[in-house]
Protein backbone atom coordinates (compact mmCIF):
# COMPACT_ATOMS: atom_id res chain seq x y z
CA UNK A 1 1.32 3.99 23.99
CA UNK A 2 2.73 5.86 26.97
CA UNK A 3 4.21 9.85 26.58
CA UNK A 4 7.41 8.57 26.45
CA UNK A 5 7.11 5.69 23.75
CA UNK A 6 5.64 8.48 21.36
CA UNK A 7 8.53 11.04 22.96
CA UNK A 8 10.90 8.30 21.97
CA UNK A 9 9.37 7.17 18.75
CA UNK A 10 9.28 11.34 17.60
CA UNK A 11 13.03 11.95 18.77
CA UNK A 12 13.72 8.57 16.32
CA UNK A 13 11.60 9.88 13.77
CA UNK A 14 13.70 13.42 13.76
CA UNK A 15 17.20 11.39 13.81
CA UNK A 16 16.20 9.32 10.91
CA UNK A 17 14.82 12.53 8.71
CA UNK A 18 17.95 14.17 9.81
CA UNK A 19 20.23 11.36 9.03
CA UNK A 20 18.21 10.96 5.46
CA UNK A 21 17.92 14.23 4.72
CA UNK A 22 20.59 16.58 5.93
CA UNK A 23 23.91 14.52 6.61
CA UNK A 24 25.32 14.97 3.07
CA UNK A 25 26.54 11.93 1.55
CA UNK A 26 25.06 9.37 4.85
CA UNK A 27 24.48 5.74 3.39
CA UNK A 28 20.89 5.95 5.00
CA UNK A 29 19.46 2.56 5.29
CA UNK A 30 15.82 2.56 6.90
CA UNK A 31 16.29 -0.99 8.72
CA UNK A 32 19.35 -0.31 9.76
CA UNK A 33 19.26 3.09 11.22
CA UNK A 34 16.19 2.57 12.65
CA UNK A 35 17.51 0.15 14.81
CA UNK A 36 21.19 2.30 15.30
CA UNK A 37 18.89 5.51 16.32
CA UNK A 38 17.09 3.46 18.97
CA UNK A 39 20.37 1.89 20.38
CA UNK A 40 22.17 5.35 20.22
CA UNK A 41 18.64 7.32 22.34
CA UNK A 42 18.69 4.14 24.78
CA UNK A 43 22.48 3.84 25.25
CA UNK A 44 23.34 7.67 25.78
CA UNK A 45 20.08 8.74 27.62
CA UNK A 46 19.71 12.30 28.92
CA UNK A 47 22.03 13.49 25.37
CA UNK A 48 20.37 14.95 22.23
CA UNK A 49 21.02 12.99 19.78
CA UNK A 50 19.88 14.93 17.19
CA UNK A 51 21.89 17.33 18.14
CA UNK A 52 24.89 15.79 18.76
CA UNK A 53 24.36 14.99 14.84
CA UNK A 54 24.21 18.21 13.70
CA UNK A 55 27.17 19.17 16.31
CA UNK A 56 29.00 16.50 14.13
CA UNK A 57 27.87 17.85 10.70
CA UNK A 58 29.04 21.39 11.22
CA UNK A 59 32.40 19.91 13.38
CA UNK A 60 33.13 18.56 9.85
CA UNK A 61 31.94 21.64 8.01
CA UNK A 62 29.11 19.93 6.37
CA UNK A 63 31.50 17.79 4.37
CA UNK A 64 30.00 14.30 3.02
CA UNK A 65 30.57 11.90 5.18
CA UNK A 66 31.84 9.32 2.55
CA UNK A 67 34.84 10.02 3.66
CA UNK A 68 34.74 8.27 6.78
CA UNK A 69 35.38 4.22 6.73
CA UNK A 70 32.08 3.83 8.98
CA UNK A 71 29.65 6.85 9.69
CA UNK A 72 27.62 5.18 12.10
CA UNK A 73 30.67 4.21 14.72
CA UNK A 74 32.12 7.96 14.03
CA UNK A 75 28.54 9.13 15.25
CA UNK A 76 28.72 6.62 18.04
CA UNK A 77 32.11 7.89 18.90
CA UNK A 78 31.05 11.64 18.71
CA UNK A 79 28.11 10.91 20.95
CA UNK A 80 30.18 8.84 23.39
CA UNK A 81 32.51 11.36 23.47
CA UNK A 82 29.86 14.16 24.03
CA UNK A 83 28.54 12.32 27.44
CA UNK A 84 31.81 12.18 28.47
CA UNK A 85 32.62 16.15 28.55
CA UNK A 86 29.47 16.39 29.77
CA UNK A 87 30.27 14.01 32.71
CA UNK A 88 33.39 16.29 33.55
């Protein structure tokens, strides 16, 4: 396995503890947020995603997320959004 692989598979492993762990009310499912953490680090390469997450939880004052009709596109969204003001 090459530096990166285990770079990428460590940077999953932290989303996925985060998203289990510290996103207050987050419908965690491990089959399919493993696969929405890899598509989020491989579609928005060169962002944090982890910490785009956490810029999301506080942004929302650490509310639970149940809220929301569909976490996982509102965390797509955010993270889109980031790259964006970063871009400009």
């Amino acid at each position: 396995m090459s530096a990166r692989n285990k770079a990428s598979s460590t940077e999953v492993a932290a989303v996925l503890a985060y998203l289990q762990n510290r996103l207050p009310a987050y419908p965690f499912d491990a089959k399919i947020d493993q696969d929405f953490v890899e598509e989020l680090i491989e579609d928005f390469g060169g962002v944090n995603v982890l910490e785009e997450i956490k810029n999301f939880r506080w942004f929302n004052d650490s509310k639970p997320v149940s809220n929301l009709r569909s976490v996982r596109l509102a965390l797509r969204r955010w993270i889109a959004n980031s790259k964006k003001r970063r871009a400009s």
